[in-house]
Protein backbone atom coordinates (compact mmCIF):
# COMPACT_ATOMS: atom_id res chain seq x y z
CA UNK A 1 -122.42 123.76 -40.10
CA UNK A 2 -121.94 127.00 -42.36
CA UNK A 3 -120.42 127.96 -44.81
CA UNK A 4 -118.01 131.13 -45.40
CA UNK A 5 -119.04 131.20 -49.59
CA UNK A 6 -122.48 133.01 -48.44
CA UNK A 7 -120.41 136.16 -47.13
CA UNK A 8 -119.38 136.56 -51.00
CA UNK A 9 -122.78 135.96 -52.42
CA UNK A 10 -124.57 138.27 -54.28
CA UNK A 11 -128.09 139.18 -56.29
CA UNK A 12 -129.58 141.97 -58.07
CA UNK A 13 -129.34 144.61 -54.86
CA UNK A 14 -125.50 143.58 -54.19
CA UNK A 15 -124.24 141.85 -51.36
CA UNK A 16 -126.66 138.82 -49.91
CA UNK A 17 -128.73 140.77 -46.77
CA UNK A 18 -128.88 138.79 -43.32
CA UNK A 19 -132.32 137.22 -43.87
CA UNK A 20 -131.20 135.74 -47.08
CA UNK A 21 -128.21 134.02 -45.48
CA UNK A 22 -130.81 133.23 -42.41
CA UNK A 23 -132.85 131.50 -44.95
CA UNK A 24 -130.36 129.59 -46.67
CA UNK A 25 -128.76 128.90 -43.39
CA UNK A 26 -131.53 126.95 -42.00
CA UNK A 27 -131.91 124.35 -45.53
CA UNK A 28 -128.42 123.81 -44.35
CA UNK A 29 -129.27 123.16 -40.72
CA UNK A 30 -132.80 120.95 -41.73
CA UNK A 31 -132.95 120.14 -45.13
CA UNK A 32 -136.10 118.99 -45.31
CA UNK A 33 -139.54 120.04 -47.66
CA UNK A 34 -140.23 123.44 -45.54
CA UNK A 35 -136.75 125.05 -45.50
CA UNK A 36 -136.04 124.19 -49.72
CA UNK A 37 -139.49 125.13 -50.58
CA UNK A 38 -138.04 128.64 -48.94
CA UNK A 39 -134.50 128.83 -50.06
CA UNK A 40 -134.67 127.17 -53.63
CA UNK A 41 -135.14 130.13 -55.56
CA UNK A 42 -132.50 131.98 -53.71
CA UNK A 43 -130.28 134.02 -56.04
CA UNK A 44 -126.95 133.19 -55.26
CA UNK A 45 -124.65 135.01 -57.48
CA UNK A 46 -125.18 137.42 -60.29
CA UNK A 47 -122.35 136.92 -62.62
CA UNK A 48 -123.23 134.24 -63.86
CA UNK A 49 -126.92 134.35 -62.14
CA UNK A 50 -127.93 131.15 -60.43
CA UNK A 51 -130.08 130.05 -57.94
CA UNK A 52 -129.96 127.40 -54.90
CA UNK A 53 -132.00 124.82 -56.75
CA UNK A 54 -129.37 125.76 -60.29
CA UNK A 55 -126.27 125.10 -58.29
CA UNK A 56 -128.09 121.75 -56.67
CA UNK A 57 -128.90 120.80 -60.13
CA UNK A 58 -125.35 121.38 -61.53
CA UNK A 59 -123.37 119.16 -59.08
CA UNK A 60 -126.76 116.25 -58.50
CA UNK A 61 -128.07 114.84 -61.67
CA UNK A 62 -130.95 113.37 -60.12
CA UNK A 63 -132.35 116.95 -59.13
CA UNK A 64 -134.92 117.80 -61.03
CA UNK A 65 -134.77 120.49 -62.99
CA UNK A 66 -138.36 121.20 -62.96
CA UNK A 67 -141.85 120.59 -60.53
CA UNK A 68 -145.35 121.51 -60.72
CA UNK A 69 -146.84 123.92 -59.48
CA UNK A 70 -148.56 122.81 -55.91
CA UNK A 71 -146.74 119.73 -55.80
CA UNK A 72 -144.02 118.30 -53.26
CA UNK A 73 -140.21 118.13 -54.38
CA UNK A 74 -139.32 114.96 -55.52
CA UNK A 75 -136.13 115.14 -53.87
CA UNK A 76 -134.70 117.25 -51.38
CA UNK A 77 -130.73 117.33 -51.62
CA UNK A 78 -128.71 117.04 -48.16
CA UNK A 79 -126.92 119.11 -46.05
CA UNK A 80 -123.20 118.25 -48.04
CA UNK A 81 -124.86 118.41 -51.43
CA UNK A 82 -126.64 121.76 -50.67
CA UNK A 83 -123.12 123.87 -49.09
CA UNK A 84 -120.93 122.17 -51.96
CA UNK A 85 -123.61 123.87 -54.63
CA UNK A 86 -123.34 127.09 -52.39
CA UNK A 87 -119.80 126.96 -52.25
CA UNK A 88 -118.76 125.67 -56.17
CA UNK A 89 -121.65 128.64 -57.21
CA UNK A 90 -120.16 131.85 -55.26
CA UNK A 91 -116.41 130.77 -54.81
CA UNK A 92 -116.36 128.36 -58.22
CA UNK A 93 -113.68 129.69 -61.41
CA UNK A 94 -116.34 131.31 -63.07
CA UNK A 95 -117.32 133.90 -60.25
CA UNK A 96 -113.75 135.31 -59.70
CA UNK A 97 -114.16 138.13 -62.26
């Protein structure tokens, strides 16, 4: 499953590059400890600036907002939760400016 949104994201150096949407393709194909540990921090828009694991946290209340250092994720969201945050981040109200 993709998702169109990820054509329209951006970060600091503009548009998202291939192996950013690569990366936060494959949470969406196996969400599972490996693939969030390497697309969590993934800036997905600039304006306002928020990350994978920001637009998780703003549609699942049970995501944690925080985790040590070293440890395991006490949850890892699901394929529908993870391309809704995608998709309410980069196409959401507030990005259309």
């Amino acid at each position: 499953m993709k998702t169109l949104a990820l054509e329209f994201g951006t970060n600091m150096f503009g548009k998202l590059k291939p192996e950013i949407k690569e990366r936060l393709q494959a949470v969406i194909d196996n969400p599972c400890e490996e693939t969030w540990e390497e697309a969590y921090s993934t800036i997905l828009t600039m304006r306002p600036m928020k990350t994978l694991w920001q637009a998780v946290a703003d549609i699942d209340p049970d995501m944690r907002r925080g985790k040590p250092h070293g440890s395991l994720w006490f949850k890892i969201p699901e394929r529908e939760v993870i391309i809704k945050a995608i998709n309410n981040a980069i196409l959401g109200k507030q990005n259309l400016n």
